[in-house]
N, C-alpha and C. Protein backbone atom coordinates (compact mmCIF):
# COMPACT_ATOMS: atom_id res chain seq x y z
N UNK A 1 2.14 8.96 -2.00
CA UNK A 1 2.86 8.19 -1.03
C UNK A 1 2.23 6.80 -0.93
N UNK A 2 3.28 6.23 -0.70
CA UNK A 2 2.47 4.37 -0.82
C UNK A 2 2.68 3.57 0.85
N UNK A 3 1.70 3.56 1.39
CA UNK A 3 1.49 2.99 2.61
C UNK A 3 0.87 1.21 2.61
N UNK A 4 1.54 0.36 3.17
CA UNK A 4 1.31 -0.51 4.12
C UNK A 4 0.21 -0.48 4.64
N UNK A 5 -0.65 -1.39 4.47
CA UNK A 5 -2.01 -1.88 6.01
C UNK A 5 -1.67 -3.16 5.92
N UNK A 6 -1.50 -3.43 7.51
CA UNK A 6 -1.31 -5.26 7.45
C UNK A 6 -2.49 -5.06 8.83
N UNK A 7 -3.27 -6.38 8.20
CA UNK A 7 -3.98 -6.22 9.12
C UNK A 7 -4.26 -7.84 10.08
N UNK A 8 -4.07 -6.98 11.28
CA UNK A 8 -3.97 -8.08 12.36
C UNK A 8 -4.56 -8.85 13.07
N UNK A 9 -4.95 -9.85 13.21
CA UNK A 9 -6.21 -10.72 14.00
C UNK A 9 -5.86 -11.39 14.83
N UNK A 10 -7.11 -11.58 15.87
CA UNK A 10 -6.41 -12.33 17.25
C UNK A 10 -7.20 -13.45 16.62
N UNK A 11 -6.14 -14.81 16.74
CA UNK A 11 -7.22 -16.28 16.35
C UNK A 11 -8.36 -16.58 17.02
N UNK A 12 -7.94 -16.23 18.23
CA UNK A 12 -8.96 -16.55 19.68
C UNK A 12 -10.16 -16.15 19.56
N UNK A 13 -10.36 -14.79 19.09
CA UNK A 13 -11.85 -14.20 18.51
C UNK A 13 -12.29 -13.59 17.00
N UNK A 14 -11.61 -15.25 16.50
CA UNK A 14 -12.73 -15.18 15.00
C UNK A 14 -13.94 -15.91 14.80
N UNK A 15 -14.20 -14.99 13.82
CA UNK A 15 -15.97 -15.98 14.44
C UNK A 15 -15.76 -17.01 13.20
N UNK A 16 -16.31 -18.55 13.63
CA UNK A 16 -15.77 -19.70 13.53
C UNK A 16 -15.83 -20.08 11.88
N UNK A 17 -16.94 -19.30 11.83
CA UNK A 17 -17.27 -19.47 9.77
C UNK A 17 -16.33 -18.64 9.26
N UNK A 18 -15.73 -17.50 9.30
CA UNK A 18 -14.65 -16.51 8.99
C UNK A 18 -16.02 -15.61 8.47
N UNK A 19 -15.31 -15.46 7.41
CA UNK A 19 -16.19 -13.48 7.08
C UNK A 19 -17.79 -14.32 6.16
N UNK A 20 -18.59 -13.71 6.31
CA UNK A 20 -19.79 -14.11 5.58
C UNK A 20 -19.90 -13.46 4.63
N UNK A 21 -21.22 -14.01 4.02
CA UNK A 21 -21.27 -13.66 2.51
C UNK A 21 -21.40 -12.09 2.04
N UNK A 22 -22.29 -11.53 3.42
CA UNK A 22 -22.39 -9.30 3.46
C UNK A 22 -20.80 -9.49 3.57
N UNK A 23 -20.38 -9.46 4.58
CA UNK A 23 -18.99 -9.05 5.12
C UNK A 23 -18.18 -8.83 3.71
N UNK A 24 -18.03 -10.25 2.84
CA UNK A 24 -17.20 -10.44 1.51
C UNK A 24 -17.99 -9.24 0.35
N UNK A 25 -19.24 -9.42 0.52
CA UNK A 25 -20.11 -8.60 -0.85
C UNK A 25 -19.42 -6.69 -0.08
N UNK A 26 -19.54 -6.48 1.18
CA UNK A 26 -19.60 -4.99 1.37
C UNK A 26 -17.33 -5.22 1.22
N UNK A 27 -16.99 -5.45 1.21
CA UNK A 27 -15.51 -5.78 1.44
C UNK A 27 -15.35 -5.51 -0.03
N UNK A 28 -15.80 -6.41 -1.03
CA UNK A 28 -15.75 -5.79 -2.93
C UNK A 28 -15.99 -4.56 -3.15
N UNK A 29 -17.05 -4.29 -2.30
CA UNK A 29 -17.74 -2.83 -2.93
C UNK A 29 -16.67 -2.13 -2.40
N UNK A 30 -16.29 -2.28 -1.09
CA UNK A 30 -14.93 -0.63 -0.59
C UNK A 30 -13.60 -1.36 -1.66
N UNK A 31 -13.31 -2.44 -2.15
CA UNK A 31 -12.30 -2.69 -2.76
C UNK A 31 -12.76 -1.56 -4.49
N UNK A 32 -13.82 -1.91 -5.10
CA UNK A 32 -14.36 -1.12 -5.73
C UNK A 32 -14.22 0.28 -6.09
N UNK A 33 -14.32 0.84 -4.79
CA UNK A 33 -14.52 2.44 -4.67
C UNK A 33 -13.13 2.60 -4.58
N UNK A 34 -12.40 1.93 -3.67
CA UNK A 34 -10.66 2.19 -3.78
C UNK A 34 -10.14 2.18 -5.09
N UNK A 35 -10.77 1.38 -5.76
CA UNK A 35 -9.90 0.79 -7.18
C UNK A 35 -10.82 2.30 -8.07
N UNK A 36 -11.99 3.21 -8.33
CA UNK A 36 -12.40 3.86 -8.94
C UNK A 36 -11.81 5.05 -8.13
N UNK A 37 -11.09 5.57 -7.21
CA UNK A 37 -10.45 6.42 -6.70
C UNK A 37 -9.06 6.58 -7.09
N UNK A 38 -8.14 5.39 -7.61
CA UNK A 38 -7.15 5.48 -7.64
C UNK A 38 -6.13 5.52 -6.98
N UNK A 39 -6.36 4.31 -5.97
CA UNK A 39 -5.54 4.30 -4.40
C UNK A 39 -5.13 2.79 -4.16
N UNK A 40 -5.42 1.94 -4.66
CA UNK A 40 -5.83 0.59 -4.62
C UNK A 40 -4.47 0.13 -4.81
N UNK A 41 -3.33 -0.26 -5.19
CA UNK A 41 -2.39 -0.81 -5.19
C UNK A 41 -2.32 -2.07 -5.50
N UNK A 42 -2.15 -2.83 -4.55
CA UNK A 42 -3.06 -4.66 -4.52
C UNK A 42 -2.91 -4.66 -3.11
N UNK A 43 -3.74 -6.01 -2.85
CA UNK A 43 -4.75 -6.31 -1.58
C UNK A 43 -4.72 -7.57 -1.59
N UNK A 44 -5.04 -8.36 -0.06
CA UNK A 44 -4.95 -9.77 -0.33
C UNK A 44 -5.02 -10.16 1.38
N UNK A 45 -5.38 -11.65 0.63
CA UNK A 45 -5.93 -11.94 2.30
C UNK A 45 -4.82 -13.45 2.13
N UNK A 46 -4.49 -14.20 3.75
CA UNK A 46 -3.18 -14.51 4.04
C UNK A 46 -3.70 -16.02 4.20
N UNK A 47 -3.23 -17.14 3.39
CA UNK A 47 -3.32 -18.23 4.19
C UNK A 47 -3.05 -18.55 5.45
N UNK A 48 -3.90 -19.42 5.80
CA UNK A 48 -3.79 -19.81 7.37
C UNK A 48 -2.01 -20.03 8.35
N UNK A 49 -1.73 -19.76 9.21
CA UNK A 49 -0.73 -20.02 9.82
C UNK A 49 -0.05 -21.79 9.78
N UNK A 50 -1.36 -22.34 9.30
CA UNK A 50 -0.78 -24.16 9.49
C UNK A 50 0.09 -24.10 8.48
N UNK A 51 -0.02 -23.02 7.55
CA UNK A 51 0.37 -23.26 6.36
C UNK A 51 1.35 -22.57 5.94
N UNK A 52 2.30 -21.56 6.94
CA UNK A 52 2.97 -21.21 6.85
C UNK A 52 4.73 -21.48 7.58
N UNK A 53 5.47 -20.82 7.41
CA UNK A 53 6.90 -21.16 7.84
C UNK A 53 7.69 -20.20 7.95
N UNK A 54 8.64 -20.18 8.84
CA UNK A 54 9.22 -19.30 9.74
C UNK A 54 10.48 -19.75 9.56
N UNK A 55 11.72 -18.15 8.93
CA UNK A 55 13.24 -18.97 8.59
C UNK A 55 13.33 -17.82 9.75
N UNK A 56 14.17 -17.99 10.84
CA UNK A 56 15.14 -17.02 11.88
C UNK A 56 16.60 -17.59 11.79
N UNK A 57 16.94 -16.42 11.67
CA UNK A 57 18.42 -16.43 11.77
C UNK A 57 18.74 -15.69 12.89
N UNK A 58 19.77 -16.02 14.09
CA UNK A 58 20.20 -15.76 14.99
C UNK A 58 21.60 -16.33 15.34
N UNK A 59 22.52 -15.27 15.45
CA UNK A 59 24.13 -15.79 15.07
C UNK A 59 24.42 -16.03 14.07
N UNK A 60 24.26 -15.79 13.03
CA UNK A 60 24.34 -16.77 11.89
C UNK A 60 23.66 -18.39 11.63
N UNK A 61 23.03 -18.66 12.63
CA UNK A 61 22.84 -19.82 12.32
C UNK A 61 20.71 -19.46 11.85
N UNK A 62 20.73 -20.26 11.03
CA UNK A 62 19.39 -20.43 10.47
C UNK A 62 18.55 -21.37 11.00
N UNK A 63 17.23 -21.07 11.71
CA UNK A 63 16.41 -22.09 12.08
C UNK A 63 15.01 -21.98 10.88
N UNK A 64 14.40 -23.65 10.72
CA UNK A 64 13.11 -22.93 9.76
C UNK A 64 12.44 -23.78 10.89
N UNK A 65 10.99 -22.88 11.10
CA UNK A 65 9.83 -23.24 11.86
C UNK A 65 8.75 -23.71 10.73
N UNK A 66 7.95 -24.82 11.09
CA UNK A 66 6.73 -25.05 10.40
C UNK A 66 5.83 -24.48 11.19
N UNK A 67 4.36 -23.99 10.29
CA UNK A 67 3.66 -23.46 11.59
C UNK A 67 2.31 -24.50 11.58
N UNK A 68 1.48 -24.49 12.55
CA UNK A 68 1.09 -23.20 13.11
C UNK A 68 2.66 -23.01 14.62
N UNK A 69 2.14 -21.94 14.92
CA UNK A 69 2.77 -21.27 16.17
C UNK A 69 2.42 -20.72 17.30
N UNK A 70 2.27 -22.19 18.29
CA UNK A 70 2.14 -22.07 19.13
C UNK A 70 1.75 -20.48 20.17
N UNK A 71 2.62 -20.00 19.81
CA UNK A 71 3.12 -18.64 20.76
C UNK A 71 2.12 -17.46 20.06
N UNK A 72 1.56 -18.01 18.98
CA UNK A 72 1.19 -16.32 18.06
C UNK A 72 -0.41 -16.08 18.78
N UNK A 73 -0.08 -15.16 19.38
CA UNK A 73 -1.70 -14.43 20.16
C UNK A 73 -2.24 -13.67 18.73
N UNK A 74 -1.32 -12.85 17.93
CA UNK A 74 -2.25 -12.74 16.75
C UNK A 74 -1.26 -12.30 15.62
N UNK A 75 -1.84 -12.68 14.11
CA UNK A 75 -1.55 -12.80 13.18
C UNK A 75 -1.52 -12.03 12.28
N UNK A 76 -0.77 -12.05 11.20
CA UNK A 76 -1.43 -10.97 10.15
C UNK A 76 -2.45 -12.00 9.16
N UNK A 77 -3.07 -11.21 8.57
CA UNK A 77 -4.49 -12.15 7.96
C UNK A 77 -4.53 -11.52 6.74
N UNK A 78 -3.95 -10.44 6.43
CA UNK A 78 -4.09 -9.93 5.45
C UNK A 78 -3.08 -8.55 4.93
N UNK A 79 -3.37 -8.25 3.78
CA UNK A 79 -2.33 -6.87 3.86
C UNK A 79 -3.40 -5.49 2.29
N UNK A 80 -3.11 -4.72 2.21
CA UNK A 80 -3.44 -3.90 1.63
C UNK A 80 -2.42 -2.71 0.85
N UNK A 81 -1.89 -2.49 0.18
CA UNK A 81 -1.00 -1.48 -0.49
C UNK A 81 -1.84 -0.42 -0.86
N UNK A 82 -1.93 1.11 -0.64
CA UNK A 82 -2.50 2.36 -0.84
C UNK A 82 -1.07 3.20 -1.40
N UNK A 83 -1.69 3.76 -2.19
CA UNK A 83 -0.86 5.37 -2.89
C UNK A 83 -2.32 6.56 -3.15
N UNK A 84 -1.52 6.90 -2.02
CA UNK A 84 -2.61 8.24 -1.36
C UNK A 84 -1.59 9.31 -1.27
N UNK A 85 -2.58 10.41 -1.11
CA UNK A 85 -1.76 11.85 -0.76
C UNK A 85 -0.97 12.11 0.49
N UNK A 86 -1.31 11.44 1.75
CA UNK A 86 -1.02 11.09 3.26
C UNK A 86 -0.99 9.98 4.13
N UNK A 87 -0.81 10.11 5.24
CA UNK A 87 -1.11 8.80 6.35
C UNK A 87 -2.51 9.30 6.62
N UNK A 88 -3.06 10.17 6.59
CA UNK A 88 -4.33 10.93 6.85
C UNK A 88 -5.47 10.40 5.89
N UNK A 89 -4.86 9.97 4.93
CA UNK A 89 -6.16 10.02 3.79
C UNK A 89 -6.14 8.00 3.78
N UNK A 90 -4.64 7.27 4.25
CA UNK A 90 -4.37 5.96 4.35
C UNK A 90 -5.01 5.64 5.29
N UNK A 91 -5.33 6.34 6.32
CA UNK A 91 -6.09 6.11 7.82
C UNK A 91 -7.51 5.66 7.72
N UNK A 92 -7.80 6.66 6.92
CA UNK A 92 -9.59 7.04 6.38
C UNK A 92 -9.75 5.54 5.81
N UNK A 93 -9.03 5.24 4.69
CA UNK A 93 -9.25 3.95 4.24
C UNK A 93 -9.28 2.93 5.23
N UNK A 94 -8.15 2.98 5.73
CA UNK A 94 -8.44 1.76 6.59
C UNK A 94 -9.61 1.87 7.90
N UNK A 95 -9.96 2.76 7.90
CA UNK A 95 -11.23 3.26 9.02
C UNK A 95 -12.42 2.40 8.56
N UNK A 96 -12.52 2.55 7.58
CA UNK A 96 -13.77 1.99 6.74
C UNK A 96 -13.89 0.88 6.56
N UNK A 97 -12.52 0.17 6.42
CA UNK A 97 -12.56 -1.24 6.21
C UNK A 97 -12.56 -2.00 7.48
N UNK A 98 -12.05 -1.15 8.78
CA UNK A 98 -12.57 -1.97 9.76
C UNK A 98 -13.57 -2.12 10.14
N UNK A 99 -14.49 -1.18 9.87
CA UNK A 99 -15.96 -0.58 10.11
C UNK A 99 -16.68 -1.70 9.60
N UNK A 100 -16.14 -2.07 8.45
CA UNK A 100 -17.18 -3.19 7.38
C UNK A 100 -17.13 -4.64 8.91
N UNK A 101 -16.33 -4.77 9.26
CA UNK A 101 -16.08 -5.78 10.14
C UNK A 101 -16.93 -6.16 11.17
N UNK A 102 -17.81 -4.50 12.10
CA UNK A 102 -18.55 -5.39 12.73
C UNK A 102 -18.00 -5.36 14.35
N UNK A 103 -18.48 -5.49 15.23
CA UNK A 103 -18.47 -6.04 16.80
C UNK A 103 -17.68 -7.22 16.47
N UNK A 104 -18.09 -8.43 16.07
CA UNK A 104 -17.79 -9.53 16.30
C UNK A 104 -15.95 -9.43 16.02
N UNK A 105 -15.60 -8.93 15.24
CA UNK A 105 -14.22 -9.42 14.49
C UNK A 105 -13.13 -8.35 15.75
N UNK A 106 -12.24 -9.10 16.09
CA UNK A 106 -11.20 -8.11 16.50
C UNK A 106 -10.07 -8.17 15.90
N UNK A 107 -9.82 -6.90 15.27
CA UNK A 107 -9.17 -6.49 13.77
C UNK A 107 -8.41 -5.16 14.32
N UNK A 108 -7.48 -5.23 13.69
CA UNK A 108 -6.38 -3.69 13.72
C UNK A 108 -5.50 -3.95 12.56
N UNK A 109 -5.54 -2.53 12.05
CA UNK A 109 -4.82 -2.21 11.41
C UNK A 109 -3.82 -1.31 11.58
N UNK A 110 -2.29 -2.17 11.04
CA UNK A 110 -0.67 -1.04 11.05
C UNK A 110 -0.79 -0.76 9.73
N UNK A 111 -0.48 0.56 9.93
CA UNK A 111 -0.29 1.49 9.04
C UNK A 111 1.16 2.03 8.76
N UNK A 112 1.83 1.51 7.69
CA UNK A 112 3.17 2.28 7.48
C UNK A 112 3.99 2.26 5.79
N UNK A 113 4.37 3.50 6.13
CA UNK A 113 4.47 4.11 4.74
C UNK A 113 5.43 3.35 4.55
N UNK A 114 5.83 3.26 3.41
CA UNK A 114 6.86 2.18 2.32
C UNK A 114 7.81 3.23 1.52
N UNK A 115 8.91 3.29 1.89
CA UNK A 115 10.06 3.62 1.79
C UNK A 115 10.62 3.22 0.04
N UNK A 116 10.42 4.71 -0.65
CA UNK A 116 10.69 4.71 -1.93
C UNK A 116 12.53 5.14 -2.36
N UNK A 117 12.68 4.91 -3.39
CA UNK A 117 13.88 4.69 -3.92
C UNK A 117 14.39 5.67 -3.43
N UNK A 118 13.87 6.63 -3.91
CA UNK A 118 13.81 8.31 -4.52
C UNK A 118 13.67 9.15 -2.98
């Protein structure tokens, strides 16, 4: 089964350097062990919000937003693709990777399975 992690950050409490050099070195190594397990999918971390853009459609009519955005208390920062046996075994993963994070970071991860053809 192939699950979704998007993972979410509040801007307000990142610590100001972003992730340090352990944080990135222990972050390879669980990317590592995912990728020698056979669960790994692809993974990726999100350019900044200045740098992004927003199309809504409402009525039919189309608005595009430049960002940043004002209104966003928090973001996605990143995302992760898993093909695991469960949400149970997708959980575990993402347990670990918040773990690598630390006190300082306030981080959550959604978890949701991805809807196959078949």
């Amino acid at each position: 089964m192939r699950f979704m992690m998007l993972l979410r950050l509040d801007p307000a409490t990142l610590p100001e350097a972003g992730p340090d050099e352990k944080l990135m070195q222990e972050m390879g190594e669980l990317i590592t062990d995912m990728t020698k397990a056979g669960v790994l999918v692809d993974t990726g971390g999100l350019r900044p919000l200045d740098e992004s853009v927003r199309i809504r459609q409402t009525g039919g009519t189309q608005t595009v937003v430049d960002g940043p955005f004002a209104e966003a208390k928090e973001f996605i920062g990143g995302y992760c693709m898993l093909d695991v046996a469960d949400q149970a075994e997708a959980k575990s993963w993402a347990a670990r990777f918040l773990a690598l994070h630390g006190p300082e970071w306030d981080i959550e991860a959604e978890i949701r399975q991805v809807e196959s053809p078949e």
